[in-house]
C-alpha atoms as a PDB file:
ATOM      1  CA  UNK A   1       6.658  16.336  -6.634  1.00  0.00           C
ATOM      2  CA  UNK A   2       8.106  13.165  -4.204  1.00  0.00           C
ATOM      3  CA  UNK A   3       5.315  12.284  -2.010  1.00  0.00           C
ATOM      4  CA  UNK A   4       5.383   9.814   0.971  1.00  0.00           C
ATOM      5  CA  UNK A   5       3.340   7.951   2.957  1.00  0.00           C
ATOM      6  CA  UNK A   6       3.265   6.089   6.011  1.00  0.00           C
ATOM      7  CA  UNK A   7       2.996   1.836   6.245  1.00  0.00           C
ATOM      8  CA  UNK A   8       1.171   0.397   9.513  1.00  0.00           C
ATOM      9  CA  UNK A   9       0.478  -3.123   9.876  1.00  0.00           C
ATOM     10  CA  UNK A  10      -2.370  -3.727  12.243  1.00  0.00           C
ATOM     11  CA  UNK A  11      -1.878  -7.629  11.315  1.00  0.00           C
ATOM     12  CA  UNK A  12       1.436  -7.424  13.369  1.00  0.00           C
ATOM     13  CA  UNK A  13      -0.545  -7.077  16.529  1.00  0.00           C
ATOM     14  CA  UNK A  14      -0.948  -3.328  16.607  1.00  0.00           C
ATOM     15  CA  UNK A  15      -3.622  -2.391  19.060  1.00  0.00           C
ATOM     16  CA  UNK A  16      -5.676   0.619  17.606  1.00  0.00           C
ATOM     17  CA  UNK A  17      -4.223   3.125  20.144  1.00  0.00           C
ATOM     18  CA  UNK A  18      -0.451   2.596  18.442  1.00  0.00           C
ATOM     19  CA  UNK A  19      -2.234   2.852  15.004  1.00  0.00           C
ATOM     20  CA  UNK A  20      -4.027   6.393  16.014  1.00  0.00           C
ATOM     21  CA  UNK A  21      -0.374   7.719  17.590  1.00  0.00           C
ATOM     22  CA  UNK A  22       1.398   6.790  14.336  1.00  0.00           C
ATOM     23  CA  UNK A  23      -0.860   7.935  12.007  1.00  0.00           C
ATOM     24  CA  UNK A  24      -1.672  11.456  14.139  1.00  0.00           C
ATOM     25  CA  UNK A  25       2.617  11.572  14.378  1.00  0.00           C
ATOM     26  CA  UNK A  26       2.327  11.342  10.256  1.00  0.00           C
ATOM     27  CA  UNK A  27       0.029  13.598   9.444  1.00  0.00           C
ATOM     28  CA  UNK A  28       1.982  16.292  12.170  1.00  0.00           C
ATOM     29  CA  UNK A  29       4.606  15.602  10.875  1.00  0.00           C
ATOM     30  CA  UNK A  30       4.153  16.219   7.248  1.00  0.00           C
ATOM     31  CA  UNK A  31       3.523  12.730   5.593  1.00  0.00           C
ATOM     32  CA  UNK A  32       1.101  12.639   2.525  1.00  0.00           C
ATOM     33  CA  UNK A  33      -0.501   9.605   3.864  1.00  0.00           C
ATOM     34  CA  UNK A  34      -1.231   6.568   6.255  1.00  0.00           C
ATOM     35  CA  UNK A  35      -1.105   2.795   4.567  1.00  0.00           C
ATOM     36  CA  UNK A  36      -2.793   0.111   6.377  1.00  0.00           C
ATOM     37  CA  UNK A  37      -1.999  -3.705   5.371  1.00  0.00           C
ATOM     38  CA  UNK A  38      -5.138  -5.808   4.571  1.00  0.00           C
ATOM     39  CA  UNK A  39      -4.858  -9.763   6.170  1.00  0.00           C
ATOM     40  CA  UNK A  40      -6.238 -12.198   8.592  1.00  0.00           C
ATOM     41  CA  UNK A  41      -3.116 -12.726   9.882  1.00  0.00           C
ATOM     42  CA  UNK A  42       0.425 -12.823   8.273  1.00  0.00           C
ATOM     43  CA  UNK A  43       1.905 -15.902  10.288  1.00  0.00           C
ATOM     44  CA  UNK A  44      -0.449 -19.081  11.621  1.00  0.00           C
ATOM     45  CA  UNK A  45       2.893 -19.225  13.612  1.00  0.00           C
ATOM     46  CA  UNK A  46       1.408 -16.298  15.744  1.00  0.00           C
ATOM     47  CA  UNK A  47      -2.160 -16.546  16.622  1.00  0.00           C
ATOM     48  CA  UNK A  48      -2.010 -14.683  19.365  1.00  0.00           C
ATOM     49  CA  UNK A  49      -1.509 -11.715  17.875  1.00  0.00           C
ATOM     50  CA  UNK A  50      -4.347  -9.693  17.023  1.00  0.00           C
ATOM     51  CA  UNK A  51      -5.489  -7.996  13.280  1.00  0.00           C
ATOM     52  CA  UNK A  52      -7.808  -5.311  13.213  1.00  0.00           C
ATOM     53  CA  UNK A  53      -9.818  -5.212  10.078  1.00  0.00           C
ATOM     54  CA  UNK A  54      -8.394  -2.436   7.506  1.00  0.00           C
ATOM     55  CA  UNK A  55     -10.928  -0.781   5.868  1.00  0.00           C
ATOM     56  CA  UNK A  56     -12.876  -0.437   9.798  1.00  0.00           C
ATOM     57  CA  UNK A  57      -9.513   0.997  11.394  1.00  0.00           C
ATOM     58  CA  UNK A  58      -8.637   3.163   7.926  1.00  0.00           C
ATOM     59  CA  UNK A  59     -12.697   4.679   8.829  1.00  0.00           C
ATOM     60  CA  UNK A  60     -11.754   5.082  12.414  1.00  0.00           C
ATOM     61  CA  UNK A  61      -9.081   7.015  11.596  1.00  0.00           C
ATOM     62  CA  UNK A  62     -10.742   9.241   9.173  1.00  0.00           C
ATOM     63  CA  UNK A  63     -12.738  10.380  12.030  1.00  0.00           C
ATOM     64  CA  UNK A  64      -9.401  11.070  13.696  1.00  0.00           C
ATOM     65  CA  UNK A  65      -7.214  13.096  11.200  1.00  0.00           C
ATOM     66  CA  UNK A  66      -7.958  16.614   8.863  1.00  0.00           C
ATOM     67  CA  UNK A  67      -5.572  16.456   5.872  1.00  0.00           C
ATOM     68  CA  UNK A  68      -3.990  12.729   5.707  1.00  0.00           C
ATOM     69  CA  UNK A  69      -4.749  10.852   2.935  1.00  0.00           C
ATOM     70  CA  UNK A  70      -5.822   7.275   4.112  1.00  0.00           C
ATOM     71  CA  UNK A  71      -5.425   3.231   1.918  1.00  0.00           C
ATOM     72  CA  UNK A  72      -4.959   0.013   2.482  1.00  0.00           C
ATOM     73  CA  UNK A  73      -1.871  -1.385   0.974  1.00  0.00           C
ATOM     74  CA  UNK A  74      -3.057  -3.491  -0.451  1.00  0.00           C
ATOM     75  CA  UNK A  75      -6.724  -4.471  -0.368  1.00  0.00           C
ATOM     76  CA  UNK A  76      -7.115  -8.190  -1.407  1.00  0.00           C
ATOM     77  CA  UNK A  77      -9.692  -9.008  -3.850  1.00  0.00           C
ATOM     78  CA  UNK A  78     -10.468 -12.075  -2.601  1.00  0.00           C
ATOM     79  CA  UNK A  79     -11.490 -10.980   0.718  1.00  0.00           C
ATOM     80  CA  UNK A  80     -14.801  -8.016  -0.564  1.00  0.00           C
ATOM     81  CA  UNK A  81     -17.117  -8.845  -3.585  1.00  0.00           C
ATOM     82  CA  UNK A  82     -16.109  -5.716  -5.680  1.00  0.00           C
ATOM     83  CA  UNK A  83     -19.538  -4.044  -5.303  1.00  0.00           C
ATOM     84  CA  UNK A  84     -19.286  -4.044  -1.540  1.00  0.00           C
ATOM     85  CA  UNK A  85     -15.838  -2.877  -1.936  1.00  0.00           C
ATOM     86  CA  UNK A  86     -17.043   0.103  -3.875  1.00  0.00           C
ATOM     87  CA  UNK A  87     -19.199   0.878  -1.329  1.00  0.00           C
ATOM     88  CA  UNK A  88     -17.144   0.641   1.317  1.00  0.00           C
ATOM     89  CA  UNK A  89     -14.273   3.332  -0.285  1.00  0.00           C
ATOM     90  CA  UNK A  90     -17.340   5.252  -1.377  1.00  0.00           C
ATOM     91  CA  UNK A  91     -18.373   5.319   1.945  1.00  0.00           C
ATOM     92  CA  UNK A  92     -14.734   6.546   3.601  1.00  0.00           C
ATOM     93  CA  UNK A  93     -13.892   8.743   1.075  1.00  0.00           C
ATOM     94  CA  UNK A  94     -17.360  10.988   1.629  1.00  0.00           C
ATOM     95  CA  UNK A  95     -16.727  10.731   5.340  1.00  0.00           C
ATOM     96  CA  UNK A  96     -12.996  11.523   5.057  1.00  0.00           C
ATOM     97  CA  UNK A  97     -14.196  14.870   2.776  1.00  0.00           C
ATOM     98  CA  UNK A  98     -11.848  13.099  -0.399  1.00  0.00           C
ATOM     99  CA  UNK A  99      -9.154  11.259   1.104  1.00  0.00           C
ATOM    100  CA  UNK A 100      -9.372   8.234   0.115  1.00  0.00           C
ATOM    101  CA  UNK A 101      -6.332   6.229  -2.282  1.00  0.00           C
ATOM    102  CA  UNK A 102      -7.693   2.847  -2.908  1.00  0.00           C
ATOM    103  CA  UNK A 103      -4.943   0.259  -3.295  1.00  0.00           C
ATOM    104  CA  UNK A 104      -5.929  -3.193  -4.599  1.00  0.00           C
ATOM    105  CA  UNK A 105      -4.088  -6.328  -5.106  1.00  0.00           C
ATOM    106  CA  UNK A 106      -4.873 -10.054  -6.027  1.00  0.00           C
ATOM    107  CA  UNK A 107      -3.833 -11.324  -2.860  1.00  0.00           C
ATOM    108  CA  UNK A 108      -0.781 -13.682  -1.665  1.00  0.00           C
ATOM    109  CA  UNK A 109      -1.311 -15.148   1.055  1.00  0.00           C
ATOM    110  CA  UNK A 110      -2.617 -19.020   1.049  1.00  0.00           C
ATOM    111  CA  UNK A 111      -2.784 -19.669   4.446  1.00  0.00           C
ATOM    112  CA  UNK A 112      -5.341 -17.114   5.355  1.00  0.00           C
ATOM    113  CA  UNK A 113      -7.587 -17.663   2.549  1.00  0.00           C
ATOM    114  CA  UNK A 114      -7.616 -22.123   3.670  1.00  0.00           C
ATOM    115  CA  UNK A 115      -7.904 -20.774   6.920  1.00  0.00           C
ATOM    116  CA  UNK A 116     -10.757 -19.088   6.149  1.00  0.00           C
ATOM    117  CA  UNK A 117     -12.544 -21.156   3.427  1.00  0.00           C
ATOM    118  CA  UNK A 118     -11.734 -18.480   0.450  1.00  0.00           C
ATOM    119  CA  UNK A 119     -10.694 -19.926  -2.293  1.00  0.00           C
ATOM    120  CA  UNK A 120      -6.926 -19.692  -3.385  1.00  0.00           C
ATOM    121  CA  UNK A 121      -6.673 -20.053  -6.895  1.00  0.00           C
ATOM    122  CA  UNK A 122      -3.743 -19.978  -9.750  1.00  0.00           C
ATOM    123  CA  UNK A 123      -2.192 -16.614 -10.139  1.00  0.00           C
ATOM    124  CA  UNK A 124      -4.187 -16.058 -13.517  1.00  0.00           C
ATOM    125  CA  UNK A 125      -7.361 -16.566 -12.260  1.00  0.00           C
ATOM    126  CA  UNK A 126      -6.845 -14.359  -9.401  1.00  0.00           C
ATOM    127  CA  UNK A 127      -5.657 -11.103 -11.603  1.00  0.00           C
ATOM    128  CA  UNK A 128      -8.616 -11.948 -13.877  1.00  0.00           C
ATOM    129  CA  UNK A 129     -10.669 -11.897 -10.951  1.00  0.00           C
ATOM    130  CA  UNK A 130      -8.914  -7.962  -9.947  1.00  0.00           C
ATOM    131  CA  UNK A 131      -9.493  -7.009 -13.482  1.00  0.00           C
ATOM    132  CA  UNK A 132     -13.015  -7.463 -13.364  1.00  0.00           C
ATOM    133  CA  UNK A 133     -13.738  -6.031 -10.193  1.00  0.00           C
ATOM    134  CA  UNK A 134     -11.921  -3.020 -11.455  1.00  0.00           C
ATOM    135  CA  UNK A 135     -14.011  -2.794 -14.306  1.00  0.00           C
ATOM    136  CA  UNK A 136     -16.970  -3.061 -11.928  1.00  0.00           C
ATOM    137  CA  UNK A 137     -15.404  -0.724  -8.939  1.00  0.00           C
ATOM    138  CA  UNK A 138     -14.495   2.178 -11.507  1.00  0.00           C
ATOM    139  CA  UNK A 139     -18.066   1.931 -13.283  1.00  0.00           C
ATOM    140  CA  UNK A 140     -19.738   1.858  -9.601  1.00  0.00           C
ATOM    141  CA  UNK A 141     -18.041   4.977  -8.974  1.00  0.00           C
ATOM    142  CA  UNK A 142     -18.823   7.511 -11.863  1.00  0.00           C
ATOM    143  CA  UNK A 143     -22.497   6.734 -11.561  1.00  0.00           C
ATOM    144  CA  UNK A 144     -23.398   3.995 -13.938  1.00  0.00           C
ATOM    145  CA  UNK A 145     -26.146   1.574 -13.064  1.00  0.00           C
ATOM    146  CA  UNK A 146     -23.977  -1.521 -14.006  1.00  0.00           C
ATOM    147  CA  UNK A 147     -24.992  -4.735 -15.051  1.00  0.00           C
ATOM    148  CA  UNK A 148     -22.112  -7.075 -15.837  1.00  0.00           C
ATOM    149  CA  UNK A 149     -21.344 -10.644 -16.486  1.00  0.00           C
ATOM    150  CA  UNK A 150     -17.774 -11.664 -16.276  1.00  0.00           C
ATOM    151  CA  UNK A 151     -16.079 -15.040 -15.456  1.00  0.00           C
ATOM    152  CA  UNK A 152     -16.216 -14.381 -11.715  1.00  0.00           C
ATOM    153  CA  UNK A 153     -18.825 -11.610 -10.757  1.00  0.00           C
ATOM    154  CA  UNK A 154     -22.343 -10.687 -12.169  1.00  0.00           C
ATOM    155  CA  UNK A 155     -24.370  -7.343 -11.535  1.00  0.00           C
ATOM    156  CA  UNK A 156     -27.910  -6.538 -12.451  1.00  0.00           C
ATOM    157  CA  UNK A 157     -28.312  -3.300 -12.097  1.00  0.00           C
ATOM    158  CA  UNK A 158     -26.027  -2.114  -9.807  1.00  0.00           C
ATOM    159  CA  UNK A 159     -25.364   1.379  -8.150  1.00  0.00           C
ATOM    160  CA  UNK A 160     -23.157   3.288  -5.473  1.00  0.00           C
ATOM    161  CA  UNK A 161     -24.652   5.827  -4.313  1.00  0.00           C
ATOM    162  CA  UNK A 162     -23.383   8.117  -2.736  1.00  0.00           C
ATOM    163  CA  UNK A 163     -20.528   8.221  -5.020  1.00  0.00           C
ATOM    164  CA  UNK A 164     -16.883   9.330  -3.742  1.00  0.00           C
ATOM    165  CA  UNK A 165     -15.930  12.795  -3.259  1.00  0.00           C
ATOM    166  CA  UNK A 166     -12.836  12.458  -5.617  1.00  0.00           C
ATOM    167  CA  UNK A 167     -13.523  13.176  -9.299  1.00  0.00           C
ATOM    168  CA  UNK A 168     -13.614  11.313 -11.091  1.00  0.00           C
ATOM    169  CA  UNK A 169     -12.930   8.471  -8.786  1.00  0.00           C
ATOM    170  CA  UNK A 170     -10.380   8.174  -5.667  1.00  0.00           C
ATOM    171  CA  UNK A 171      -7.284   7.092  -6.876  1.00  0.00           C
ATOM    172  CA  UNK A 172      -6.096   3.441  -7.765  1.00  0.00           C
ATOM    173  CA  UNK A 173      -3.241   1.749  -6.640  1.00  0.00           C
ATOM    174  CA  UNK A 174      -2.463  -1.556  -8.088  1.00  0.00           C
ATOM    175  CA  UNK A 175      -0.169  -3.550  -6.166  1.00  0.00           C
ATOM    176  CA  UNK A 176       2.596  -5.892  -7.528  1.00  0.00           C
ATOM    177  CA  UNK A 177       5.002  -6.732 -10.075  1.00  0.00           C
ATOM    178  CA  UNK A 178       4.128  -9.290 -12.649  1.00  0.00           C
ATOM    179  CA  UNK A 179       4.026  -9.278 -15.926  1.00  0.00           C
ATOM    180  CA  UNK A 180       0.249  -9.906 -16.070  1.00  0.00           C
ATOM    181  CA  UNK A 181      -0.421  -8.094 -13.165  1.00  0.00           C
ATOM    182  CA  UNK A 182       1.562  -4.983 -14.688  1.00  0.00           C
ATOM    183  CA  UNK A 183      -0.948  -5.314 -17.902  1.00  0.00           C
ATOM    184  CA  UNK A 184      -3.744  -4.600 -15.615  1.00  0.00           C
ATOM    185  CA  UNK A 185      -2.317  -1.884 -13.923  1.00  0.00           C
ATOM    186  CA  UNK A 186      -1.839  -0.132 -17.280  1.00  0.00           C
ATOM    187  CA  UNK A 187      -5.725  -0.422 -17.991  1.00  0.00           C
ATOM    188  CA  UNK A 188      -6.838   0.397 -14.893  1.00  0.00           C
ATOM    189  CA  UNK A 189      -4.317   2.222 -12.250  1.00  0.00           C
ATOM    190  CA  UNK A 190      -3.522   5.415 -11.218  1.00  0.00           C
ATOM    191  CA  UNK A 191      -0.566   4.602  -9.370  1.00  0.00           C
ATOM    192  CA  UNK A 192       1.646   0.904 -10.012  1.00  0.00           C
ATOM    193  CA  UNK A 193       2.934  -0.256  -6.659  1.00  0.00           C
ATOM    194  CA  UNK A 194       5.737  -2.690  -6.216  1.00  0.00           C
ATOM    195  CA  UNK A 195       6.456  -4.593  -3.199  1.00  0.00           C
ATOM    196  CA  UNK A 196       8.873  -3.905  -0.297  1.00  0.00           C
ATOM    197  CA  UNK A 197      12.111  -6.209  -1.871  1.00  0.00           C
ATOM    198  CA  UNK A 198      12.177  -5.429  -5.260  1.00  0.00           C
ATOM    199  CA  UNK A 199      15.806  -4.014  -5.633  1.00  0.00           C
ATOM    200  CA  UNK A 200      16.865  -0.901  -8.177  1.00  0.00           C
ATOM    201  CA  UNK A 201      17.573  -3.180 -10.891  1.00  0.00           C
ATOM    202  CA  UNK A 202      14.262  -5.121 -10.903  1.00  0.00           C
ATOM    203  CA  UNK A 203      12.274  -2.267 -10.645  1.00  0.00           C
ATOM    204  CA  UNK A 204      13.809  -0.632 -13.872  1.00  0.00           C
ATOM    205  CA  UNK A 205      12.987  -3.794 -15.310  1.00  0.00           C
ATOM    206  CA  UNK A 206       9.166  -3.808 -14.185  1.00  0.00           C
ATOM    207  CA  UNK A 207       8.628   0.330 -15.184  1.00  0.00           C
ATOM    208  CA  UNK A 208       9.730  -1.088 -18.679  1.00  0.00           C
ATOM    209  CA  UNK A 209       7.301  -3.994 -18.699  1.00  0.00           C
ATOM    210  CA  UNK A 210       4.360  -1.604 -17.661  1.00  0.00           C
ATOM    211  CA  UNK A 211       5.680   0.839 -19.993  1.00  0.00           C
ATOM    212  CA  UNK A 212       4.962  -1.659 -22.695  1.00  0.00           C
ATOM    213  CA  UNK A 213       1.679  -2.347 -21.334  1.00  0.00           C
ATOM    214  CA  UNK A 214       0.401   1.247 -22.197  1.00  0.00           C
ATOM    215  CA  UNK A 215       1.930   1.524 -25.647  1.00  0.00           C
ATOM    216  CA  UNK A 216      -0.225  -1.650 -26.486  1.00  0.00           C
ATOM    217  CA  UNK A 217      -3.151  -0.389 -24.927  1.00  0.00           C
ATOM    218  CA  UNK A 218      -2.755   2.870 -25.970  1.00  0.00           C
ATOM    219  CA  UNK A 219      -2.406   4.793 -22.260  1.00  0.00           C
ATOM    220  CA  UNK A 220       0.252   7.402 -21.861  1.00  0.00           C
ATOM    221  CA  UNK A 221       2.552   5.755 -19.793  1.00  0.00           C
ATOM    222  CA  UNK A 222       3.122   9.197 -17.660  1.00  0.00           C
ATOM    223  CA  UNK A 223      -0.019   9.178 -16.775  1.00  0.00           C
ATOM    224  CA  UNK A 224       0.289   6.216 -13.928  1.00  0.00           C
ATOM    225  CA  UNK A 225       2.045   7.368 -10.731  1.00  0.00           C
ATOM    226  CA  UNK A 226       5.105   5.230  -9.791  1.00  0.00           C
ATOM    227  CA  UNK A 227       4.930   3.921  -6.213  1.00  0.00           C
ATOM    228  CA  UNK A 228       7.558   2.154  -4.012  1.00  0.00           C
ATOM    229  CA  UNK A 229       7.004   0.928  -0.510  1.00  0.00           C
ATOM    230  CA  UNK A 230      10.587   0.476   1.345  1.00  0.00           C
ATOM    231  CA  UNK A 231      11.749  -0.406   4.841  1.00  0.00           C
ATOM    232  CA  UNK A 232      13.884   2.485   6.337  1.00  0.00           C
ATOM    233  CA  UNK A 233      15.970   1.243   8.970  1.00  0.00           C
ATOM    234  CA  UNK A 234      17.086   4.871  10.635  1.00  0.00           C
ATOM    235  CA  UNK A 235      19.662   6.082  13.452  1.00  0.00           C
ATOM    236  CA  UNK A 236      20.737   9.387  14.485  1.00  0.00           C
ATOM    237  CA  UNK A 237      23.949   7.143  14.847  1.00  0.00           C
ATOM    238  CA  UNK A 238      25.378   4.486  12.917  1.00  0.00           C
ATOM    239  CA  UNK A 239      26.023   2.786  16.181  1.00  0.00           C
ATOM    240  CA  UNK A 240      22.202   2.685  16.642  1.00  0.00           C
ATOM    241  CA  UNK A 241      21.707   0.385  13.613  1.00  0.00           C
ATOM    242  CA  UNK A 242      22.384  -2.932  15.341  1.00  0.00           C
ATOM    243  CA  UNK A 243      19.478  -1.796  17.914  1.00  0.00           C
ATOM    244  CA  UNK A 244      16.885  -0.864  15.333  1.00  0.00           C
ATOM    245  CA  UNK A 245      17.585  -4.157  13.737  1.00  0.00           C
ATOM    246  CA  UNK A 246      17.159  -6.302  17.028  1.00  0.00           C
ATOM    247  CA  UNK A 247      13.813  -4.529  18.048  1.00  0.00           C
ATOM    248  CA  UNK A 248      12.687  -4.939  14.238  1.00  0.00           C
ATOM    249  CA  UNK A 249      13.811  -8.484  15.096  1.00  0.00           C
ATOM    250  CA  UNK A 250      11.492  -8.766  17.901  1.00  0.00           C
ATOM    251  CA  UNK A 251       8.353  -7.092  17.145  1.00  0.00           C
ATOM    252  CA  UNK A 252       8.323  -9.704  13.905  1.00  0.00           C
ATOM    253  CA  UNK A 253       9.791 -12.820  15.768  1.00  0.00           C
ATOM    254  CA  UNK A 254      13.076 -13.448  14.119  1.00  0.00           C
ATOM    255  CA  UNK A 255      16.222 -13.413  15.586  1.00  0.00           C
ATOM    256  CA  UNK A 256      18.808 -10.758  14.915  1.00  0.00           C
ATOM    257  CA  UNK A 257      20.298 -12.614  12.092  1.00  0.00           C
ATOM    258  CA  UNK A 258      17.101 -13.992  10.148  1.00  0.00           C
ATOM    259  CA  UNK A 259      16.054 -10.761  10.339  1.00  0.00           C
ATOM    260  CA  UNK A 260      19.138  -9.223   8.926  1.00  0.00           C
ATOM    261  CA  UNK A 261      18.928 -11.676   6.273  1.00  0.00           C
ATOM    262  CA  UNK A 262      15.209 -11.531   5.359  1.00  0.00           C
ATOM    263  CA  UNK A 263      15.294  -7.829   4.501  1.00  0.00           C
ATOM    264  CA  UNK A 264      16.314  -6.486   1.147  1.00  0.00           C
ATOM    265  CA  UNK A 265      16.768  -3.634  -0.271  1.00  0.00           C
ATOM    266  CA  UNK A 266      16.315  -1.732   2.462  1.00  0.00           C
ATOM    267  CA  UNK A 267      16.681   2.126   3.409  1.00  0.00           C
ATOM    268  CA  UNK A 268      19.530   2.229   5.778  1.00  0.00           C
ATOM    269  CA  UNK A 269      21.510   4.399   7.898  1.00  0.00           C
ATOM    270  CA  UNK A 270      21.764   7.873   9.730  1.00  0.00           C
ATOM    271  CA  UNK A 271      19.515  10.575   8.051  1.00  0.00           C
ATOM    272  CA  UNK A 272      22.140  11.776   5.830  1.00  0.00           C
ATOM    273  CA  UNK A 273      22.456   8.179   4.340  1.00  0.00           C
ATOM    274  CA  UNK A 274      18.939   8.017   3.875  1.00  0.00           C
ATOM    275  CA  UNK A 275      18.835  10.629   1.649  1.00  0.00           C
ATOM    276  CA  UNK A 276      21.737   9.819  -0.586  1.00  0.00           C
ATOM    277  CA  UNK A 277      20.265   6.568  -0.867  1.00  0.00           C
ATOM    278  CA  UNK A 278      17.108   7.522  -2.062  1.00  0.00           C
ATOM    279  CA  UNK A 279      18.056   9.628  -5.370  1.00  0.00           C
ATOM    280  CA  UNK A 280      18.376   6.539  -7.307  1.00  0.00           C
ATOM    281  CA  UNK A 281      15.199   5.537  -6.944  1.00  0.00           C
ATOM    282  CA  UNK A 282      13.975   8.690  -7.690  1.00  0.00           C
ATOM    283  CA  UNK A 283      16.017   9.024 -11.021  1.00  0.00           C
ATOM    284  CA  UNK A 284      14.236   5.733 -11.799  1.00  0.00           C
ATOM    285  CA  UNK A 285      11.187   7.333 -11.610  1.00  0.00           C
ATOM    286  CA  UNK A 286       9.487   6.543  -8.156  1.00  0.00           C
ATOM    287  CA  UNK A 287       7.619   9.848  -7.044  1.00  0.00           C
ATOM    288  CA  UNK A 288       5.984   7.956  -4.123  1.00  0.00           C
ATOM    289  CA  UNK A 289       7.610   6.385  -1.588  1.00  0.00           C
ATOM    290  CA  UNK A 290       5.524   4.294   1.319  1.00  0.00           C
ATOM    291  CA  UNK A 291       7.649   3.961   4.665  1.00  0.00           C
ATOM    292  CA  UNK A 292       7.797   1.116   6.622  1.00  0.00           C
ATOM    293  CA  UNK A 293       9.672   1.486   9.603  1.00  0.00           C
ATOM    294  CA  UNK A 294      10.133  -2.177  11.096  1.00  0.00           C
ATOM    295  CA  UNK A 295      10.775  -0.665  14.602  1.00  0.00           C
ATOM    296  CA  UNK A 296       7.344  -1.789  16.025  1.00  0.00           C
ATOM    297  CA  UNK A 297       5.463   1.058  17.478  1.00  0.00           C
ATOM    298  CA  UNK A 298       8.150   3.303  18.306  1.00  0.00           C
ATOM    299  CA  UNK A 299       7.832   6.907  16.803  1.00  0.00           C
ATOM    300  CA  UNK A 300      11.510   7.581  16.917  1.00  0.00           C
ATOM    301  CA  UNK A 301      12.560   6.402  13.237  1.00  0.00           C
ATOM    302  CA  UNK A 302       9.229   8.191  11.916  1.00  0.00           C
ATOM    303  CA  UNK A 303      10.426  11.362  13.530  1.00  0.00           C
ATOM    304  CA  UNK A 304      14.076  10.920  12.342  1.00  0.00           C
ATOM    305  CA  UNK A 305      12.989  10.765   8.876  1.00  0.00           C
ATOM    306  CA  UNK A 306      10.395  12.755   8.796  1.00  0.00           C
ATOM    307  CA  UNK A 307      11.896  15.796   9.997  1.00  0.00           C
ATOM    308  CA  UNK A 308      15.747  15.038   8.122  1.00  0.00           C
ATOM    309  CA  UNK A 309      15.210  12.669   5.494  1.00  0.00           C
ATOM    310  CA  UNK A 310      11.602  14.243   3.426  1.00  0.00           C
ATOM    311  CA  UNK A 311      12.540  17.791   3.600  1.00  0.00           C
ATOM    312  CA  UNK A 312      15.864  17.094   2.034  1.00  0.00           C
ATOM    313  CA  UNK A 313      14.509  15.233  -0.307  1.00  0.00           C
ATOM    314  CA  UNK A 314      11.759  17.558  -1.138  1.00  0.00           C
ATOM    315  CA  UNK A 315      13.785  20.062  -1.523  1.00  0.00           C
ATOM    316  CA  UNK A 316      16.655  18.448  -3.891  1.00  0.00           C
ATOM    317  CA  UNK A 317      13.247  17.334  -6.174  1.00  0.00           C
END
């Protein structure tokens, strides 16, 4: 079954009133669920624009939708010691009735962890540090007392109560592409989730690296989901492409041509083009696909595809 879901950034300046029309559009509309991004800020360049907090908006919106499934893509590890983290998705996933997919990532971002004092440290101590609080989240959940003592964290005693709704645990979404990052996925994930520019080759190459993962570990490689988020640049017309590119443009303060050149790998075209250009992914594997439609807050590209692009697709699969 090809699933999709829906990408908001509130980092981008997207005042909670957007968020709520996009993700009640989504879930009308037929999308599996609503992705929130998890930052500060994305740009010091921008100040001015504003960032709710994820895992507060991803709650609010609980209270607003019935059937959506609800994440942050992805949480950063750095910014929640893991036991408050279990909590938290605990928390939203009783008061959502189970709809909770808990995506976690070891962050990217320097500038918003100086900015905020939290330290930004070498890529191997920061997967070591997502590995543990794995551990730790995944042991919260099914209802051990935990007492731990890792490199980073220590527990004494430990519990999460009330426990999620999801048995045994809401899903986990690990996001990235590294090797070592890709080991720890195969221990611990659910779902594997790439990034938005990874093109067809690379990602063949990274399935094959966490496919390796498992047979050392021992996991059936089936088992883990396989995730993509992807821009979709959509028209009705091809003449409308130039126009979704220059509003993408604006909302993210490029000009036309940075913006053309920044993006890779993208989704693009009428409907029909869409779909055709979505089957390779999906004879790679990918059986989720995140949508990211880098038109601001206009519901016109979520319609388009939503009501041409996942049927088709849906259908064909």
């Amino acid at each position: 079954m090809i699933r999709f879901g829906l990408h908001i950034e509130p980092d981008y300046g997207y005042e909670y009133q957007t968020i709520r029309k996009m993700a009640l559009e989504a879930e009308e509309i037929g999308f599996d669920s609503v992705w929130l991004s998890d930052h500060f800020f994305i740009e010091r360049a921008h100040p001015e624009k504003s960032a709710l907090e994820c895992w507060t908006t991803l709650t609010a919106l609980a209270l607003e939708t019935k059937r959506i499934h609800l994440g942050p893509n992805v949480s950063c590890v750095s910014f929640r010691h893991p036991a408050m983290l279990a909590r938290i998705a605990a928390s939203l996933d009783v008061m959502s009735k189970g709809r909770v997919e808990f995506g976690i990532g070891a962050g990217w971002n320097q500038d918003e962890h100086d900015a905020f004092g939290i330290p930004f440290e070498k890529p191997s101590k920061r997967i070591q540090k997502l590995a543990e609080a794995l551990e730790i989240i995944k042991r919260l959940w099914t209802g051990e007392i935990v007492s731990f003592e890792g490199r980073t964290y220590r527990l004494n005693g430990a519990f999460c109560l009330p426990k999620p709704v999801q048995k045994p645990h809401p899903p986990i979404w690990v996001g990235g592409k590294g090797d070592k990052l890709l080991r720890v996925a195969a221990q611990f994930a659910d779902y594997t989730n790439f990034d938005f520019q990874v093109p067809l080759e690379d990602c063949r190459e990274r399935l094959k690296v966490l496919k390796n993962h498992c047979a050392n570990i021992g996991r059936n490689y089936d088992e883990i989901g396989k995730s993509l988020p992807i821009y979709v640049f959509i028209s009705e017309h091809p003449e409308g492409l130039d126009e979704v590119f220059r509003i993408g443009a604006k909302w993210r303060g490029f000009t036309f041509e940075q913006y053309k050149a920044l993006v890779k790998s993208p989704i693009l075209g009428t409907p029909e083009e869409c779909v055709q250009q979505m089957y390779p992914w999906i004879d790679l594997g990918i059986r989720y696909f995140i949508i990211y439609f880098p038109n601001g807050p206009e519901l016109e590209p979520l319609r388009l595809f939503g009501e041409h692009v996942m049927p088709e697709i849906k259908k064909a699969a």
